[in-house]
Protein backbone atom coordinates (compact mmCIF):
# COMPACT_ATOMS: atom_id res chain seq x y z
CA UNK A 1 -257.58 -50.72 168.99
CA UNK A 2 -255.04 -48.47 168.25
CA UNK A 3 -254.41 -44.74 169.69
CA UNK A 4 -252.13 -42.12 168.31
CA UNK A 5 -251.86 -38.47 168.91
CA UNK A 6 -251.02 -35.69 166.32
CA UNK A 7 -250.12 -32.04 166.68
CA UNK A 8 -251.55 -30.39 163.80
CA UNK A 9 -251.24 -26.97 163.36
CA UNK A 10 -254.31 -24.46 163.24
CA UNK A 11 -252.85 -21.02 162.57
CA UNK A 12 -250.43 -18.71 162.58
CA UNK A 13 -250.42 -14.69 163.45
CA UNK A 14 -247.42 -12.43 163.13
CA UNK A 15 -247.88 -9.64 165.52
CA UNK A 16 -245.12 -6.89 164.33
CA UNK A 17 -246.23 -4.42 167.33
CA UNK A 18 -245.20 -7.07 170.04
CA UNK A 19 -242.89 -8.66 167.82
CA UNK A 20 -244.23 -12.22 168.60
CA UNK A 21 -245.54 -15.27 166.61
CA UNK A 22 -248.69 -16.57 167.93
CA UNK A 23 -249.38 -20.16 166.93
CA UNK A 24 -252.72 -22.55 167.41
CA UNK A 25 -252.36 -26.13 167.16
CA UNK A 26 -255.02 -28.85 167.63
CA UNK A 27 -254.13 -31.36 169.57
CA UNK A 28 -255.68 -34.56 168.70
CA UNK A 29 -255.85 -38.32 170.04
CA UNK A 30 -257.16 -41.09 167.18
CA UNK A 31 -257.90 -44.26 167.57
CA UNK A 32 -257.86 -47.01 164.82
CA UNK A 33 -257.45 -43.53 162.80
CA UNK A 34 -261.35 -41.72 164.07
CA UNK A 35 -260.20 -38.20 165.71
CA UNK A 36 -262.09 -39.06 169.50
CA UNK A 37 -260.40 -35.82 171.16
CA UNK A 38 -259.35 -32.74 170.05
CA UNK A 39 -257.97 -30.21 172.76
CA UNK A 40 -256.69 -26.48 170.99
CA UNK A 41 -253.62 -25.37 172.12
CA UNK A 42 -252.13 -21.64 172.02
CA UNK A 43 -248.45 -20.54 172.14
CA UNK A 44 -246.83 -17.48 171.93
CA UNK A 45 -243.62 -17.17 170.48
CA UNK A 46 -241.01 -14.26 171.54
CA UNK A 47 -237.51 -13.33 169.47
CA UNK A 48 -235.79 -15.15 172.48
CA UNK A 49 -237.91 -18.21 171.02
CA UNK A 50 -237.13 -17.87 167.34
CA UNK A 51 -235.14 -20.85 167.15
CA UNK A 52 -237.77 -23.20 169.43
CA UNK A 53 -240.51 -21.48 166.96
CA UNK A 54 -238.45 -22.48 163.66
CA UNK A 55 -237.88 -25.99 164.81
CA UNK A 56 -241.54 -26.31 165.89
CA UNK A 57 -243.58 -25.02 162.96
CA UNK A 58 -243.03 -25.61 159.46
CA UNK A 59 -242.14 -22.52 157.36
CA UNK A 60 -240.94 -20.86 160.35
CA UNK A 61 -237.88 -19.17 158.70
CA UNK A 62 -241.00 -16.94 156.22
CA UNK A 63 -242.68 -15.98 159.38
CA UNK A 64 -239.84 -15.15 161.61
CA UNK A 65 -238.42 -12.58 158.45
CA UNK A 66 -242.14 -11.26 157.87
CA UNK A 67 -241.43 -10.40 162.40
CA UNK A 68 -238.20 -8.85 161.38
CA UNK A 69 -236.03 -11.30 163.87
């Protein structure tokens, strides 16, 4: 019996009023490869952030130029 966790991400919103990047992951826990937990997770990213958010999320760079950081 094997467990493993993933961080698979859910979504991502640009909000250009607050200039942040609000991002939705699912955090899951498998075992012998059957999702048996699934817990959502919500962070907001700020322009202080931007490099955190780029290393984090794939594609970053394309949502941190549609921000305007």
């Amino acid at each position: 019996m094997a467990l493993t966790e993933e961080k698979v991400l859910a979504s991502v919103e640009v909000c250009i009023e607050a200039s942040t990047i609000n991002v939705k992951w699912l955090n899951r826990i498998k075992r012998d490869g059957e999702v048996i937990s699934e817990v959502p997770h919500r962070c907001a990213y700020s322009q202080s952030q931007k490099e955190q958010f780029v290393a984090e999320v794939e594609g970053g760079s394309a949502y941190v130029a549609a921000v305007g950081w």
